[in-house]
C-alpha atoms as a PDB file:
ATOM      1  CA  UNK A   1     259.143 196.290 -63.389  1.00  0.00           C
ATOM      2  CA  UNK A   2     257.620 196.193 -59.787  1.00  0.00           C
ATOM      3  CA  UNK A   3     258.006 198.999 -57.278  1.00  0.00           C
ATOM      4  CA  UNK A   4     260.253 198.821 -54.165  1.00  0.00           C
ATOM      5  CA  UNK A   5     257.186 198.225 -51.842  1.00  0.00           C
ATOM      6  CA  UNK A   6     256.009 195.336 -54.338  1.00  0.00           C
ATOM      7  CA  UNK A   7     259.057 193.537 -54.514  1.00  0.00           C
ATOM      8  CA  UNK A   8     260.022 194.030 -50.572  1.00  0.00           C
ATOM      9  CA  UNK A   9     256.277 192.733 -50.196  1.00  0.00           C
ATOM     10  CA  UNK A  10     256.728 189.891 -52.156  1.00  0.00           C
ATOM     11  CA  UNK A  11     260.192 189.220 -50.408  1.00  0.00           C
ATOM     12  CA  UNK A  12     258.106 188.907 -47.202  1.00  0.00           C
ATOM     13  CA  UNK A  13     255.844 186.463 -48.572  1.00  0.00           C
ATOM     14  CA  UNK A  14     258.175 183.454 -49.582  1.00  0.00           C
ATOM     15  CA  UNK A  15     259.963 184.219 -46.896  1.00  0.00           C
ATOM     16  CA  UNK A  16     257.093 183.825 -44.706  1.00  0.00           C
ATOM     17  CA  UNK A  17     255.907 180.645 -46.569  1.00  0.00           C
ATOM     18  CA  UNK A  18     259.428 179.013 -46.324  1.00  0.00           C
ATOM     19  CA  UNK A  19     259.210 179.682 -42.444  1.00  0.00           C
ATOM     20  CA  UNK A  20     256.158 178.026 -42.458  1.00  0.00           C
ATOM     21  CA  UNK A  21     256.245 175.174 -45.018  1.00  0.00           C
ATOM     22  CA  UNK A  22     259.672 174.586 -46.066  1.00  0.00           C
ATOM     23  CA  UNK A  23     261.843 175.699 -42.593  1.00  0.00           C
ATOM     24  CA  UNK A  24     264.735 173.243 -43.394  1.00  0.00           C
ATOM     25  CA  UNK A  25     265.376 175.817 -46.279  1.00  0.00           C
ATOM     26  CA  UNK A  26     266.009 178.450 -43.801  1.00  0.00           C
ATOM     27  CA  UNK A  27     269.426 178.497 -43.617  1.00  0.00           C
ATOM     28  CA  UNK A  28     269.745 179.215 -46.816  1.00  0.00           C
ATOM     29  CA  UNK A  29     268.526 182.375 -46.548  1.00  0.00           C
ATOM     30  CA  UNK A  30     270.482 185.621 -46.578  1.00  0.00           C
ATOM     31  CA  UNK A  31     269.626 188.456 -45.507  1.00  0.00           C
ATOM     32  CA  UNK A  32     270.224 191.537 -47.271  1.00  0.00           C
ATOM     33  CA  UNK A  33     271.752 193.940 -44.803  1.00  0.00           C
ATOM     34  CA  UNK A  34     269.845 197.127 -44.521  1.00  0.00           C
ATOM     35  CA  UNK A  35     271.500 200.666 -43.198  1.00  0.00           C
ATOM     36  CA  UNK A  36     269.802 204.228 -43.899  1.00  0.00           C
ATOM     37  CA  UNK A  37     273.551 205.606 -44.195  1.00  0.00           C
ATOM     38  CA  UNK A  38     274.522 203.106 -47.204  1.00  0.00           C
ATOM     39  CA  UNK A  39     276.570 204.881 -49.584  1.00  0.00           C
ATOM     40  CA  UNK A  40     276.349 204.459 -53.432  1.00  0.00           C
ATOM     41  CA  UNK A  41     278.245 201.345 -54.064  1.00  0.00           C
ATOM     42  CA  UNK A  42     276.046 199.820 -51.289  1.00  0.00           C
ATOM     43  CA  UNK A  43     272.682 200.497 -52.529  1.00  0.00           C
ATOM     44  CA  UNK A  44     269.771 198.586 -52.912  1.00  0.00           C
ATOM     45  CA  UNK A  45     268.232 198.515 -55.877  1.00  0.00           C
ATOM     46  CA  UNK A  46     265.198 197.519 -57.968  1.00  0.00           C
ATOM     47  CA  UNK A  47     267.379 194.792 -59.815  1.00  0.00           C
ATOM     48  CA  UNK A  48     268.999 193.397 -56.479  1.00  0.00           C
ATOM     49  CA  UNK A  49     265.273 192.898 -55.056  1.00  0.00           C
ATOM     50  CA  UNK A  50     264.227 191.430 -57.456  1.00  0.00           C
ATOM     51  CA  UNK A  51     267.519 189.037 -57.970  1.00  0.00           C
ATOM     52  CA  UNK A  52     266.689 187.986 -54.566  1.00  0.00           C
ATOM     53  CA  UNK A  53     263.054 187.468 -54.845  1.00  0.00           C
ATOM     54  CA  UNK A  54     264.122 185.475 -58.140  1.00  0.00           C
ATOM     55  CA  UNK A  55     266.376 183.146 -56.031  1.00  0.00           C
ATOM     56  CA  UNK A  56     263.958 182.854 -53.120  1.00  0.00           C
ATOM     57  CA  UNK A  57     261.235 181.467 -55.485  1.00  0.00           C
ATOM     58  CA  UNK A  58     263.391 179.145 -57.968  1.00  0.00           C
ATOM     59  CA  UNK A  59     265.249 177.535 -54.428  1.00  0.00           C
ATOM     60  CA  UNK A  60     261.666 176.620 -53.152  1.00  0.00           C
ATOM     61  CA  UNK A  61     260.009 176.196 -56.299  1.00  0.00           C
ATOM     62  CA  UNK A  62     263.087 173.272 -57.058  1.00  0.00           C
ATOM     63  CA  UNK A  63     263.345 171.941 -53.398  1.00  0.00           C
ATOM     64  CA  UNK A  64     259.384 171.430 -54.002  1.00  0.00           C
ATOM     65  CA  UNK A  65     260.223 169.224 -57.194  1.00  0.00           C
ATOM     66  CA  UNK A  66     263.227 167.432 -55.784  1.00  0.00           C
ATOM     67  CA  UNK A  67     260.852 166.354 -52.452  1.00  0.00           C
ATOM     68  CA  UNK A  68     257.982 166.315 -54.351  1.00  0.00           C
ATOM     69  CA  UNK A  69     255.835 168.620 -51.881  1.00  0.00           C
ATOM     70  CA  UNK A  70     252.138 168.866 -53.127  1.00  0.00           C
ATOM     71  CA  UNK A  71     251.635 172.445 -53.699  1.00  0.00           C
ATOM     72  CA  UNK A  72     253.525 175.844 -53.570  1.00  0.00           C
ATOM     73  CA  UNK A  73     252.186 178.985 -52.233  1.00  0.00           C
ATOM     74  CA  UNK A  74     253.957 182.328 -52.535  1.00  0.00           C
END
């Protein structure tokens, strides 16, 4: 599985490429709230990134398909 830094980095990305290409899917995006005094039942982890990266990618990959958009870039 990916590190922390890879998956935030990767996070970044789509969500960077849905600004740019795709902004109508904007709204659609949550953001994960983020607090350096989270307690256990609130913590981020590994699996959660990368559910979220996961969800990112198939909502763009299958608005792509459905508006038949020429390419994808992540």
């Amino acid at each position: 599985m990916k590190t922390t830094a890879e998956l935030n980095a990767e996070i970044l990305s789509i969500t960077i490429t849905i600004g740019q290409y795709y902004p109508e899917l904007s709204k659609y995006i949550v953001e994960m709230p983020f607090s350096s005094h989270t307690n256990y039942n609130e913590t981020i982890t590994l699996r959660n990134l990368y559910d979220y990266y996961s969800s990112l990618k198939s909502l763009v990959l299958h608005y792509a398909v459905s508006h038949r958009a020429s390419s994808v870039a992540f």
